[in-house]
Structure formats: C-alpha cells, structure tokens
PDB file of N, CA and C in Angstrom:
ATOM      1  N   UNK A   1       9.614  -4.485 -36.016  1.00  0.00           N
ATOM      2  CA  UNK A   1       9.688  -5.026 -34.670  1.00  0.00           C
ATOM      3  C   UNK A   1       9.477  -3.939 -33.628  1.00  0.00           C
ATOM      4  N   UNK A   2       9.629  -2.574 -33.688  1.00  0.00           N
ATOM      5  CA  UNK A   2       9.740  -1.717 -33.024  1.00  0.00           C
ATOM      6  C   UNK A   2       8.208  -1.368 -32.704  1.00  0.00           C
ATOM      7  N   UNK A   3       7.376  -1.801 -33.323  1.00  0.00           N
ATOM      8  CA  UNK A   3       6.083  -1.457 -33.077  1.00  0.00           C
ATOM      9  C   UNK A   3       5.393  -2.473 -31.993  1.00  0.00           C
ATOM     10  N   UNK A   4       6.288  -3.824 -32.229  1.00  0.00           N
ATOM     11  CA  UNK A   4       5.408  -4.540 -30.890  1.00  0.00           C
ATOM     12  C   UNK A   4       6.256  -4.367 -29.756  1.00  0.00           C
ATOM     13  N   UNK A   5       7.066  -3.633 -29.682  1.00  0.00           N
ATOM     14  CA  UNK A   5       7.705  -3.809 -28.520  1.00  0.00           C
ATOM     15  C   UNK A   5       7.008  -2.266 -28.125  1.00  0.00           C
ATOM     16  N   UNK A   6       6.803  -1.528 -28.655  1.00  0.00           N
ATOM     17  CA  UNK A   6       5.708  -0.105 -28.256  1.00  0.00           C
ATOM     18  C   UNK A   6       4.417  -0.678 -27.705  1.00  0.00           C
ATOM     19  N   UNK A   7       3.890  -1.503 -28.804  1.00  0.00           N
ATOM     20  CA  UNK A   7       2.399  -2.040 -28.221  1.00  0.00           C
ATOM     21  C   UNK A   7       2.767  -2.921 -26.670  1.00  0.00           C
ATOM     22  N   UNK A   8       3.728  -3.787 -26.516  1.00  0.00           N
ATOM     23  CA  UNK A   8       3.616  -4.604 -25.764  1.00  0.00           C
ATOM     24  C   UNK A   8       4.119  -3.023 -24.208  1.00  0.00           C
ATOM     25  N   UNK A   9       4.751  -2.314 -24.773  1.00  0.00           N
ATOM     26  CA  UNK A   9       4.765  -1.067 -23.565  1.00  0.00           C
ATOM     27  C   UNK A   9       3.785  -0.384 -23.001  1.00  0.00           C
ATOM     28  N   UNK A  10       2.840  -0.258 -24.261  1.00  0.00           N
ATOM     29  CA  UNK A  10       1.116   0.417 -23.979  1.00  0.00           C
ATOM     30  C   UNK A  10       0.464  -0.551 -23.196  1.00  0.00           C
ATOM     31  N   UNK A  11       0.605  -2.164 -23.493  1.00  0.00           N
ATOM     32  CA  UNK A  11      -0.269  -2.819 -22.549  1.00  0.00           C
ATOM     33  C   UNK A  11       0.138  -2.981 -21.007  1.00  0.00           C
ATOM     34  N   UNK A  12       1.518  -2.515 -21.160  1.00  0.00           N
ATOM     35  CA  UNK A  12       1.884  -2.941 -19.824  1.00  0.00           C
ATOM     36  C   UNK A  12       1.629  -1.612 -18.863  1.00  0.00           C
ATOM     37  N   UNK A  13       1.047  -0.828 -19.131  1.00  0.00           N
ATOM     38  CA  UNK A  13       1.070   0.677 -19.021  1.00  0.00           C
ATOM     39  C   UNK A  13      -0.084   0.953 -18.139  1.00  0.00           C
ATOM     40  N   UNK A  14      -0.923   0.082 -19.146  1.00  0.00           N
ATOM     41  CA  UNK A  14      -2.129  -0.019 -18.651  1.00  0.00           C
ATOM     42  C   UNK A  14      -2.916  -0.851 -17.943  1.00  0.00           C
ATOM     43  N   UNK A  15      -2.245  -1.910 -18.016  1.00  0.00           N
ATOM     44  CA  UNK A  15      -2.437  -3.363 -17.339  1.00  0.00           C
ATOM     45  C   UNK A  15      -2.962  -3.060 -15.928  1.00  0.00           C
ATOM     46  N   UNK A  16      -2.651  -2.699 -15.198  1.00  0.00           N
ATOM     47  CA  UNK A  16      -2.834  -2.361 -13.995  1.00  0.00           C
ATOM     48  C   UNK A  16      -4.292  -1.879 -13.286  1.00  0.00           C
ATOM     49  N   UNK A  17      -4.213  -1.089 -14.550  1.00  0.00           N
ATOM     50  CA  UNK A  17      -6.055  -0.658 -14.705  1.00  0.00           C
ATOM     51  C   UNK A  17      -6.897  -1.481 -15.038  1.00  0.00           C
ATOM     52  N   UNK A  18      -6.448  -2.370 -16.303  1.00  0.00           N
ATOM     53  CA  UNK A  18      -7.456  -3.191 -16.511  1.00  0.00           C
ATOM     54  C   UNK A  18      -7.985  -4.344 -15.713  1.00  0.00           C
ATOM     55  N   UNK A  19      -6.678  -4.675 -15.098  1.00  0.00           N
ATOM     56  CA  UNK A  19      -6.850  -5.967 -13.841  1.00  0.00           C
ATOM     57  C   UNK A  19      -7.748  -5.234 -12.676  1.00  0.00           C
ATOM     58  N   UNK A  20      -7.900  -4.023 -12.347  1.00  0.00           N
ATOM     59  CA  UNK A  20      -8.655  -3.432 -11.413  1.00  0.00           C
ATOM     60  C   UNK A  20     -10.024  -3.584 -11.793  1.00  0.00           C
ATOM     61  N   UNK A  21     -10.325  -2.997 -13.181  1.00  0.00           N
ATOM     62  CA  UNK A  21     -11.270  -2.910 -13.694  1.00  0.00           C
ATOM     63  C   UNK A  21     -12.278  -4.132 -13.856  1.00  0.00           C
ATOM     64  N   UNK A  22     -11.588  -5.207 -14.262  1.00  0.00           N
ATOM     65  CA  UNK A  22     -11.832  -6.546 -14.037  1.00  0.00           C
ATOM     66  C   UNK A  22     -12.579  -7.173 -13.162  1.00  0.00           C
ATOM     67  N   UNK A  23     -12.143  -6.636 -11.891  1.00  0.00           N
ATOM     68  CA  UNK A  23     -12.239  -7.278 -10.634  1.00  0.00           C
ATOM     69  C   UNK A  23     -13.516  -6.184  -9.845  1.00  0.00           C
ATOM     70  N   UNK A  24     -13.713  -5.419 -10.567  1.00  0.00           N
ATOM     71  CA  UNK A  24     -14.715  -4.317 -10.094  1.00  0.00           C
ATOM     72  C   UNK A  24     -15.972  -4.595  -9.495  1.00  0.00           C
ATOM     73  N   UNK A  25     -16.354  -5.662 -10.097  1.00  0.00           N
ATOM     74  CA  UNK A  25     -17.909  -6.011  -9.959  1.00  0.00           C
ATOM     75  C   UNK A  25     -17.971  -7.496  -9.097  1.00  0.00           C
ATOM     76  N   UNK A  26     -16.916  -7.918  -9.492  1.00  0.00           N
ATOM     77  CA  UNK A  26     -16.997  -9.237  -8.944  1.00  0.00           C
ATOM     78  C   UNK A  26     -15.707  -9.941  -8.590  1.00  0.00           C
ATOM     79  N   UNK A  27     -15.188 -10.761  -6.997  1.00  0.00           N
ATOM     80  CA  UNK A  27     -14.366 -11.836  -6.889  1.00  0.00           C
ATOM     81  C   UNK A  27     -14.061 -12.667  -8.098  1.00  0.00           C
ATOM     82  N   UNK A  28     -13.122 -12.859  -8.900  1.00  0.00           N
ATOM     83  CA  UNK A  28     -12.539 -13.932  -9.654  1.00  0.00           C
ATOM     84  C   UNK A  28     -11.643 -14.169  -9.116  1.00  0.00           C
ATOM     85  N   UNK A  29     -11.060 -15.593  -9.835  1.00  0.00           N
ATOM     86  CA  UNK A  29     -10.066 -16.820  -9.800  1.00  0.00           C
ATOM     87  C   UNK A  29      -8.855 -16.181 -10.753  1.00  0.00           C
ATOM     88  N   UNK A  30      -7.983 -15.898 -10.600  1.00  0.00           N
ATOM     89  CA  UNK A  30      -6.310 -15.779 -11.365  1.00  0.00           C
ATOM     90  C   UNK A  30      -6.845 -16.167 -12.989  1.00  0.00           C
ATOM     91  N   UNK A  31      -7.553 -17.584 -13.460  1.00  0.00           N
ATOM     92  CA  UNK A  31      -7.444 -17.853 -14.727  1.00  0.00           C
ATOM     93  C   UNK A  31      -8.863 -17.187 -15.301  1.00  0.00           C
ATOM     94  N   UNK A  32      -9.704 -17.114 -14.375  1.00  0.00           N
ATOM     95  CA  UNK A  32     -11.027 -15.893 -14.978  1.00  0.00           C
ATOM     96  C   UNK A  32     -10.638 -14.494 -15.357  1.00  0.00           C
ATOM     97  N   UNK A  33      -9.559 -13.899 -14.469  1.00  0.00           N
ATOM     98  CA  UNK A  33      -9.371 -12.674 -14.715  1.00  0.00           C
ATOM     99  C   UNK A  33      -8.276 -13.003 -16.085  1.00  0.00           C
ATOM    100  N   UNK A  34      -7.581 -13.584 -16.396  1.00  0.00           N
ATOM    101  CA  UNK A  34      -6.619 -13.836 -17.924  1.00  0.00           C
ATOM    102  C   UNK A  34      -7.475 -13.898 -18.854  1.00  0.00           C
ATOM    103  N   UNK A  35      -8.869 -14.600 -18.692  1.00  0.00           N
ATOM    104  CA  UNK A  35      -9.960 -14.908 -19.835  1.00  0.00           C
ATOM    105  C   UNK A  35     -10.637 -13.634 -19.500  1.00  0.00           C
ATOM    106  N   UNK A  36     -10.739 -12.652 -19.151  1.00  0.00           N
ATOM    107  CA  UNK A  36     -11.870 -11.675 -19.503  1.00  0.00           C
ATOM    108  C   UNK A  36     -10.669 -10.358 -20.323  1.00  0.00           C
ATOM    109  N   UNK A  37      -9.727 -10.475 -19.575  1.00  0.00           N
ATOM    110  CA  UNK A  37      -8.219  -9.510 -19.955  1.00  0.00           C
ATOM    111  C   UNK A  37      -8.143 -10.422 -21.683  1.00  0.00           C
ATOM    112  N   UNK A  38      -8.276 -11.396 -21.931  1.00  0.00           N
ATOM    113  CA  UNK A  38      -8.149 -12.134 -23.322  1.00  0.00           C
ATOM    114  C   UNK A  38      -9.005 -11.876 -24.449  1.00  0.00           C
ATOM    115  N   UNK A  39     -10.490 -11.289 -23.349  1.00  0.00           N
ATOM    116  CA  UNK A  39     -11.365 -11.256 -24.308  1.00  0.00           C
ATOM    117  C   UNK A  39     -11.359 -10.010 -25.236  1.00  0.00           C
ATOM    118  N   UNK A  40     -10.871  -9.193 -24.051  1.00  0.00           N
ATOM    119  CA  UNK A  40     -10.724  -7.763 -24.529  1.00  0.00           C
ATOM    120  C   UNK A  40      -9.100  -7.611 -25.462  1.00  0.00           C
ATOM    121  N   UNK A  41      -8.395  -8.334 -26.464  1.00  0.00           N
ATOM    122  CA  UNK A  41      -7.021  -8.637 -26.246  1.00  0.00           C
ATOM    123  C   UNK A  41      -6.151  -7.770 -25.288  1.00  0.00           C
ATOM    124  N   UNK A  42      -6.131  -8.119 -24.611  1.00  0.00           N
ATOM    125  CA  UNK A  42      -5.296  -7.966 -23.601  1.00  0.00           C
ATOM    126  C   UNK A  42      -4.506  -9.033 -23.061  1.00  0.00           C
ATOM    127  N   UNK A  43      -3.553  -9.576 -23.866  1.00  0.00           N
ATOM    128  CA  UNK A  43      -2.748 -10.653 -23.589  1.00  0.00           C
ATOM    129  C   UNK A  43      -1.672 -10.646 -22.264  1.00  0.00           C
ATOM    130  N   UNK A  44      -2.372 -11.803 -21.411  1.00  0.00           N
ATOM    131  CA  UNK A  44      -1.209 -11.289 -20.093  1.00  0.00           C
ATOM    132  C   UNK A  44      -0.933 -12.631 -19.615  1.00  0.00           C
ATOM    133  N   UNK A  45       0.351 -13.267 -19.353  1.00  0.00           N
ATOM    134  CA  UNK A  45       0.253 -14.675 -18.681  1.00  0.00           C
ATOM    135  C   UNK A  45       0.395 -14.654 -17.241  1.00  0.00           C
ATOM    136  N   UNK A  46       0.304 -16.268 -16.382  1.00  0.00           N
ATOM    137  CA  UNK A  46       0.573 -16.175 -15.022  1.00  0.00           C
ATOM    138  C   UNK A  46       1.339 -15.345 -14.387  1.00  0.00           C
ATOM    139  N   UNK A  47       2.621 -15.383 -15.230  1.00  0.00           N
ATOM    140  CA  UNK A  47       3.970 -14.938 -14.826  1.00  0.00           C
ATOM    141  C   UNK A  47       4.125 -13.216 -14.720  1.00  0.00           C
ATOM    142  N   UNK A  48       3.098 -12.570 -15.446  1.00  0.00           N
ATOM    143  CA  UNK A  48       3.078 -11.241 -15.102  1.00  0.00           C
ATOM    144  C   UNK A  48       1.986 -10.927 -14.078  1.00  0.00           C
ATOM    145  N   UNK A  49       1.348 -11.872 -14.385  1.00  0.00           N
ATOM    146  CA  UNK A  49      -0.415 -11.399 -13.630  1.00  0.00           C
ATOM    147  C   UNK A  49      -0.035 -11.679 -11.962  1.00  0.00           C
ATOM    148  N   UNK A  50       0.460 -12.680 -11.889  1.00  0.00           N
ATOM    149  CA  UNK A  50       0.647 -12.950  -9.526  1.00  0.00           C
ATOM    150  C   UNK A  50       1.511 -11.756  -9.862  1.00  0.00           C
ATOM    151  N   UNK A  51       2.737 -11.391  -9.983  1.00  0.00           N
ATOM    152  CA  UNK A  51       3.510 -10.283  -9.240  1.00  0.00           C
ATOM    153  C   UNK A  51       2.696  -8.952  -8.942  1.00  0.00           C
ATOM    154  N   UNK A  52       2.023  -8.915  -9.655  1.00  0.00           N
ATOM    155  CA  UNK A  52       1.266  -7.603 -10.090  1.00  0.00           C
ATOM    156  C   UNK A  52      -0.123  -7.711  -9.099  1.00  0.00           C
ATOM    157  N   UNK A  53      -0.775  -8.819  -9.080  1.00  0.00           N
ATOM    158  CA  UNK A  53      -1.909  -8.995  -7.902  1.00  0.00           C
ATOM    159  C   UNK A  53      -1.725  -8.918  -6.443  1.00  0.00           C
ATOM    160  N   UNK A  54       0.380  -9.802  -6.497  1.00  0.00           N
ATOM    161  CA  UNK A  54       0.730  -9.965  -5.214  1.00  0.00           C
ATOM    162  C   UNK A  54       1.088  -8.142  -4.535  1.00  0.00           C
ATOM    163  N   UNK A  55       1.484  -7.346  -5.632  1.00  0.00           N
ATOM    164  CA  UNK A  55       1.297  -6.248  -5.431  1.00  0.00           C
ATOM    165  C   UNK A  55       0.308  -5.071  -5.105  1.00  0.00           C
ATOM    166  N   UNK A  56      -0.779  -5.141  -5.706  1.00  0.00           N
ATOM    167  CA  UNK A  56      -2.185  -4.741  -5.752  1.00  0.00           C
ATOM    168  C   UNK A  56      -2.553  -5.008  -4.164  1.00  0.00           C
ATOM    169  N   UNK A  57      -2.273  -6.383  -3.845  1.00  0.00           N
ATOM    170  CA  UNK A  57      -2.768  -6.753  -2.874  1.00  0.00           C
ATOM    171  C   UNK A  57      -2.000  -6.014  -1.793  1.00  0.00           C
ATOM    172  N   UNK A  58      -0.431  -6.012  -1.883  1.00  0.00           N
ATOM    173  CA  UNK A  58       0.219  -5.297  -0.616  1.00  0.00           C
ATOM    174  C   UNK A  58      -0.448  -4.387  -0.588  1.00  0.00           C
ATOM    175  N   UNK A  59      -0.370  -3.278  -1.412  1.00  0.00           N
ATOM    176  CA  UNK A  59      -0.826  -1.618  -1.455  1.00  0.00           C
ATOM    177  C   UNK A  59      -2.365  -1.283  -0.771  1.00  0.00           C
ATOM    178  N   UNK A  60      -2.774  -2.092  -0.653  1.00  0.00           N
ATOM    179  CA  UNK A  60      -4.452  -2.704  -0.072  1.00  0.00           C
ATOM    180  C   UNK A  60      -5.122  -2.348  -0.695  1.00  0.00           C
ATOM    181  N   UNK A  61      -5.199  -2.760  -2.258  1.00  0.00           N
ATOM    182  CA  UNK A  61      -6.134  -2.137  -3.195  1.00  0.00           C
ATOM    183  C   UNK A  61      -6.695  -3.738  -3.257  1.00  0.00           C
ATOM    184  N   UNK A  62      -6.338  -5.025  -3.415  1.00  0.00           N
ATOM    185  CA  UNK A  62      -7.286  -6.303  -3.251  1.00  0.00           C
ATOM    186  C   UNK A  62      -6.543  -6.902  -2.264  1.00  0.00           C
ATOM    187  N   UNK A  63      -8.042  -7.637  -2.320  1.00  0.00           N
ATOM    188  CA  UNK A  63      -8.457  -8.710  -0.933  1.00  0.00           C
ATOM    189  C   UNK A  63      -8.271 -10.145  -1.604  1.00  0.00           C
ATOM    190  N   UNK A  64      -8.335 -11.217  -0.991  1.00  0.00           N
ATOM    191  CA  UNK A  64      -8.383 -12.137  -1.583  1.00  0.00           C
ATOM    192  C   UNK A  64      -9.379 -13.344  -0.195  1.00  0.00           C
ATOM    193  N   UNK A  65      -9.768 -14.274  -0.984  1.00  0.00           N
ATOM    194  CA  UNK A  65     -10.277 -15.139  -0.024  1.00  0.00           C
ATOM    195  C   UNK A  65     -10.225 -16.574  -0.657  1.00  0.00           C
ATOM    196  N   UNK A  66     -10.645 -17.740   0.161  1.00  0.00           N
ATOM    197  CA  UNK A  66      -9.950 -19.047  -0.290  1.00  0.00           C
ATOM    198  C   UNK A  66     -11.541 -20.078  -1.057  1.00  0.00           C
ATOM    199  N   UNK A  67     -11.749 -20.619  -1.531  1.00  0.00           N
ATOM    200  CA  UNK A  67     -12.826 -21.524  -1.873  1.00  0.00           C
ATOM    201  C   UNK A  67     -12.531 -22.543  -2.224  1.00  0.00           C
ATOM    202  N   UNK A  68     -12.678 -23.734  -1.691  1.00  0.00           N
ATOM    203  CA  UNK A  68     -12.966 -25.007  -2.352  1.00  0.00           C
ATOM    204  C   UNK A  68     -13.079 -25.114  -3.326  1.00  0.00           C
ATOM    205  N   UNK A  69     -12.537 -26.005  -4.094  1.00  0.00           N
ATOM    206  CA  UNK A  69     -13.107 -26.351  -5.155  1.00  0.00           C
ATOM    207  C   UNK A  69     -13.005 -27.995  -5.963  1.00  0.00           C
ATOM    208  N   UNK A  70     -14.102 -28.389  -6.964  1.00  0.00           N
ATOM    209  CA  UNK A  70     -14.555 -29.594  -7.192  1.00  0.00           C
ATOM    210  C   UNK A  70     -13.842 -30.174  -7.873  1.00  0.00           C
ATOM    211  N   UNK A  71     -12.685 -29.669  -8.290  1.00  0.00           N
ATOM    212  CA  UNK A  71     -11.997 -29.843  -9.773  1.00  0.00           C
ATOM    213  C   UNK A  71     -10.491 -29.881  -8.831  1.00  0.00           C
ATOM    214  N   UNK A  72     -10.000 -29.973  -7.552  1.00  0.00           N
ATOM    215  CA  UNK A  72      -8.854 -29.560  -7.324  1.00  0.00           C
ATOM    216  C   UNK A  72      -8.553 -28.775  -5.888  1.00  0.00           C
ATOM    217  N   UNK A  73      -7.068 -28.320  -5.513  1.00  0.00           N
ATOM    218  CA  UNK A  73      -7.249 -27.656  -4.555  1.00  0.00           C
ATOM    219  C   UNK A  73      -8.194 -26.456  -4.513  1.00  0.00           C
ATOM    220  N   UNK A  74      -8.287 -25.917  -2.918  1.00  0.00           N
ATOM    221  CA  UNK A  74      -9.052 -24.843  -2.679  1.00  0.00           C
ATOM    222  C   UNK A  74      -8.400 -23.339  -3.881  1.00  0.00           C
ATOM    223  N   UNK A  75      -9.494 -22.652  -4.422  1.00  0.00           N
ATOM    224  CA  UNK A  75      -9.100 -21.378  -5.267  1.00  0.00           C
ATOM    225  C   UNK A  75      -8.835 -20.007  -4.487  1.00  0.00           C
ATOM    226  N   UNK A  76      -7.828 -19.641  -4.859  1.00  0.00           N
ATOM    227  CA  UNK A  76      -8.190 -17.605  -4.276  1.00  0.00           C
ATOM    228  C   UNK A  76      -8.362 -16.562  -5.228  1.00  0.00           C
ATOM    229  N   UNK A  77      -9.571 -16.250  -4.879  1.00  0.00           N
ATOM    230  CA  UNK A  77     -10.755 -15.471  -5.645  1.00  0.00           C
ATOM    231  C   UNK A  77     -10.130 -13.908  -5.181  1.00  0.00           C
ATOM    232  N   UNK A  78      -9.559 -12.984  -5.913  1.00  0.00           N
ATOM    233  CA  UNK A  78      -9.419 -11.827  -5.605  1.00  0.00           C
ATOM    234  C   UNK A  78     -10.071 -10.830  -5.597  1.00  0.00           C
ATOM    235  N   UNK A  79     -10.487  -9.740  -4.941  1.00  0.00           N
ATOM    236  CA  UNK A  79     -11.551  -8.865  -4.666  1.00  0.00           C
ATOM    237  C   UNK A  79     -11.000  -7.513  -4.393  1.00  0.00           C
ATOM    238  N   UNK A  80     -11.875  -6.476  -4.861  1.00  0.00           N
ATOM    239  CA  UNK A  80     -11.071  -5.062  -4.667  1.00  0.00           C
ATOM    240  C   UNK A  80     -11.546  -4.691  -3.437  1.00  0.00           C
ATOM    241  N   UNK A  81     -10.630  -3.932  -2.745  1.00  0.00           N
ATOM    242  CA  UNK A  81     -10.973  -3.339  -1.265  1.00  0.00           C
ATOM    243  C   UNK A  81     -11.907  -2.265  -1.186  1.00  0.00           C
ATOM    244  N   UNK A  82     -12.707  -1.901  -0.515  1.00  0.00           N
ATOM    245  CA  UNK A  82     -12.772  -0.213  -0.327  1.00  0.00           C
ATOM    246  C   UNK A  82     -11.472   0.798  -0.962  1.00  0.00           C
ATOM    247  N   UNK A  83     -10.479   0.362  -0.758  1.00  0.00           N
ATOM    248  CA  UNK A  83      -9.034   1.375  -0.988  1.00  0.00           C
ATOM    249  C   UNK A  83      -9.220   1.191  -1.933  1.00  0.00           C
ATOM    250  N   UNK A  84      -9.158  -0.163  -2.609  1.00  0.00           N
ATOM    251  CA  UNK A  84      -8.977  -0.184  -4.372  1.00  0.00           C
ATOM    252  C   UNK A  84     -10.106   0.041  -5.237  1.00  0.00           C
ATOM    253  N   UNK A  85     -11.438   0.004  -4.458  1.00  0.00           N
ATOM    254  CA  UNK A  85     -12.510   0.855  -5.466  1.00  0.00           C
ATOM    255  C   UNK A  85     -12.179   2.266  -5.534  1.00  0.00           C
ATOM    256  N   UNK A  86     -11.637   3.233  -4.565  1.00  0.00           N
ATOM    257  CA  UNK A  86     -11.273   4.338  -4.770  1.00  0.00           C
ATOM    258  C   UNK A  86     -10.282   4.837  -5.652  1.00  0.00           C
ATOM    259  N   UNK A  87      -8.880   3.710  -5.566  1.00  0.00           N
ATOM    260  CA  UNK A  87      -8.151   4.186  -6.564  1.00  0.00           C
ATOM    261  C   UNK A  87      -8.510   3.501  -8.032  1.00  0.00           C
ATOM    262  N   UNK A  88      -9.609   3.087  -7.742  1.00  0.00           N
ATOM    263  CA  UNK A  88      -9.964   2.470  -9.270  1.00  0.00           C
ATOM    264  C   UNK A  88     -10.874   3.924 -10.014  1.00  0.00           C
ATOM    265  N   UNK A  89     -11.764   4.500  -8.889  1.00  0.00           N
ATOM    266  CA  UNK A  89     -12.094   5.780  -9.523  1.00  0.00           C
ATOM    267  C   UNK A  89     -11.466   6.691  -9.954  1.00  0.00           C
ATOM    268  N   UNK A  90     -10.244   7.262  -8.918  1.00  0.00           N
ATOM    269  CA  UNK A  90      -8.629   7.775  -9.272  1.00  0.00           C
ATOM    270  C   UNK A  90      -8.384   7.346 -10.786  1.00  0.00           C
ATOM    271  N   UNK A  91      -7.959   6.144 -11.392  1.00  0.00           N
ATOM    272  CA  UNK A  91      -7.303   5.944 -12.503  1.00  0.00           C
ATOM    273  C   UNK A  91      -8.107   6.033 -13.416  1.00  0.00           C
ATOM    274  N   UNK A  92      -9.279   5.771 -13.458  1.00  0.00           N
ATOM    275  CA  UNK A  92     -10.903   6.030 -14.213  1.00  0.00           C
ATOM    276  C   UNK A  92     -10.154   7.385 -14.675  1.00  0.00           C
ATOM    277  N   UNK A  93     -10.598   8.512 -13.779  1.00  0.00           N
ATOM    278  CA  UNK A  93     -10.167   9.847 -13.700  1.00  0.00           C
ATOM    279  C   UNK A  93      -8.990   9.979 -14.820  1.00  0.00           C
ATOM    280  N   UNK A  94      -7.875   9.702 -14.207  1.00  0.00           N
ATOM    281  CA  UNK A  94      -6.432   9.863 -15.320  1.00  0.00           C
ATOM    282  C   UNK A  94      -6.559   9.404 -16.413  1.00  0.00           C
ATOM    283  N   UNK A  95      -7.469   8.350 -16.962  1.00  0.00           N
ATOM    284  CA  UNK A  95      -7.386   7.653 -17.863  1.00  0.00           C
ATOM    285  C   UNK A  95      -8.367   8.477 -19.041  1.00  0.00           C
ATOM    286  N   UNK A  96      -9.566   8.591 -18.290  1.00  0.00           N
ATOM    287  CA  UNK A  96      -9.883   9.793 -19.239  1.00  0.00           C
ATOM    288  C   UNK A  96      -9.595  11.492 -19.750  1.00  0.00           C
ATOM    289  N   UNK A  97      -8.638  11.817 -18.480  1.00  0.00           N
ATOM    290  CA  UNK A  97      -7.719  12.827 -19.193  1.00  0.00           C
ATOM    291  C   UNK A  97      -7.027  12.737 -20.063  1.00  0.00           C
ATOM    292  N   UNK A  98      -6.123  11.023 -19.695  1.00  0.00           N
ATOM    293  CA  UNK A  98      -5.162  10.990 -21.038  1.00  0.00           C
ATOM    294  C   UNK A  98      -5.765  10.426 -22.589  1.00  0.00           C
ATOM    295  N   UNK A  99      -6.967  10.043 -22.458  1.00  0.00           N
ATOM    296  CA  UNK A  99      -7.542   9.983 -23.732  1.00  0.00           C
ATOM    297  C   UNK A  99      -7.706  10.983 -24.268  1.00  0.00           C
ATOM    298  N   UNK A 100      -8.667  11.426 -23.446  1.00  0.00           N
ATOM    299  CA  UNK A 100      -8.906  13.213 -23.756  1.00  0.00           C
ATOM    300  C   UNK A 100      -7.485  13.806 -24.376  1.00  0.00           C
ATOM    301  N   UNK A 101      -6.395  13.995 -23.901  1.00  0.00           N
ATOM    302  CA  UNK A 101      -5.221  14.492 -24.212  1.00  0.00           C
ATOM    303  C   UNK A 101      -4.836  14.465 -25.877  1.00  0.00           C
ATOM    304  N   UNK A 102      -5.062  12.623 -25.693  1.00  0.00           N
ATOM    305  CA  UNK A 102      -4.139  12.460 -26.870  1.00  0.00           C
ATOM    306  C   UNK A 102      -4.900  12.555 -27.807  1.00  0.00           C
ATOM    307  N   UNK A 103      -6.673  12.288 -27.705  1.00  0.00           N
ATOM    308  CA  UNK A 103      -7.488  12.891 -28.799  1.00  0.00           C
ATOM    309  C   UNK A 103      -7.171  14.194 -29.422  1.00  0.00           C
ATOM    310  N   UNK A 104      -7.017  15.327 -28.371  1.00  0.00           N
ATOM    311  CA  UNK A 104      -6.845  16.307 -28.969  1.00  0.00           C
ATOM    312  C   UNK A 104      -5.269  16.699 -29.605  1.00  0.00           C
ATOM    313  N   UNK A 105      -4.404  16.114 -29.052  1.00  0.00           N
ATOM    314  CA  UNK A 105      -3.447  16.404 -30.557  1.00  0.00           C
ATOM    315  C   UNK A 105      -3.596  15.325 -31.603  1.00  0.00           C
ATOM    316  N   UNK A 106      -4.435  14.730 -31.523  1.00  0.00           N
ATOM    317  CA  UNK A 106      -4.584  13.759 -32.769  1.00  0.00           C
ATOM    318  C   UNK A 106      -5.219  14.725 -33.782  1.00  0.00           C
ATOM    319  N   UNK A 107      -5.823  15.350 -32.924  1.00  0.00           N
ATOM    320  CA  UNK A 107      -7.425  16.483 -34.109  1.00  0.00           C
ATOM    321  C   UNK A 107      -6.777  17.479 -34.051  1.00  0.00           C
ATOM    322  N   UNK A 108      -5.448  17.539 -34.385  1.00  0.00           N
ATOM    323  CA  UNK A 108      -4.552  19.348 -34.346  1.00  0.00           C
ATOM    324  C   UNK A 108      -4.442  19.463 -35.592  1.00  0.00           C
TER     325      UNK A 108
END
C-alpha cells in the first residue's frame, strides 16, 4: 500500500505542471483537460482539478472565458495568461533539472 500512496504523492507533485502544460496550446473545457491528463495516466477528478484551476487562475497564470453551448449551459474554457506561459517555461526549466538530477543518481 505504501507504494500508491508514494505514486499518488508524485502525481500530485506534479499535477500542476501538467494542467499548465495541457492548456499550453489551446483554451479547453474542465472535462477536456481530465481526458487529455487521462490519456497520459494522469488520473485527476473534478474535485481536485477546480481548486487547483480556481487557484492557477488567482495567481494570474489562467484566464478563463464563457461559450455557449449546444448540449447545455454556457462552458468556461480555460486559457494560460502571458504570466502563465512564462511560469510554464519556469517549471519546464525545474522539471528538467529534476529529471536530470534523479537520472544521475540513478546511473551512480
């Protein structure tokens, strides 16, 4: 049991990045960004994903905007800011140090 509660610590670790990463190229909908985070397993539900966007969003790393839609109420499509493409390069950065890192005491 001690191993998924490690794994489920690594994803949450990183989560943050990946929801950035996500959103890099393009506005999505809350349940697009769970299905692309799914595809990659990256298992994340509603209940972690808004606190964490509603956060993203304070810090002014995303934007969000409203759309209609055919199926239901209007959607909000979240979008990275100027601020949050920068700190998306920022964590880019850290992220490949700490690979880098842990590669090399892996190869000790």
């Amino acid at each position: 049991m001690k191993l998924e509660n490690t794994k489920a610590q690594m994803r949450k670790g990183v989560l943050e990045y990946c929801i950035l990463l996500v959103l890099e190229n393009r506005p999505l909908y809350v349940s697009d960004i769970i299905q692309n985070l799914e595809k990659s397993k990256m298992i994340v539900v509603e209940g972690t994903l808004y606190p964490m966007l509603t956060r993203l969003k304070n810090e002014g790393y995303l934007g969000y905007r409203w759309e209609e839609s055919l199926q239901g109420p209007p959607r909000k499509y979240y979008e990275l800011t100027e601020t949050g493409k920068s700190f998306l390069q920022e964590l880019a950065n850290v992220w490949n140090d700490l690979v880098h890192s842990v590669f090399q005491i892996n190869n000790r």
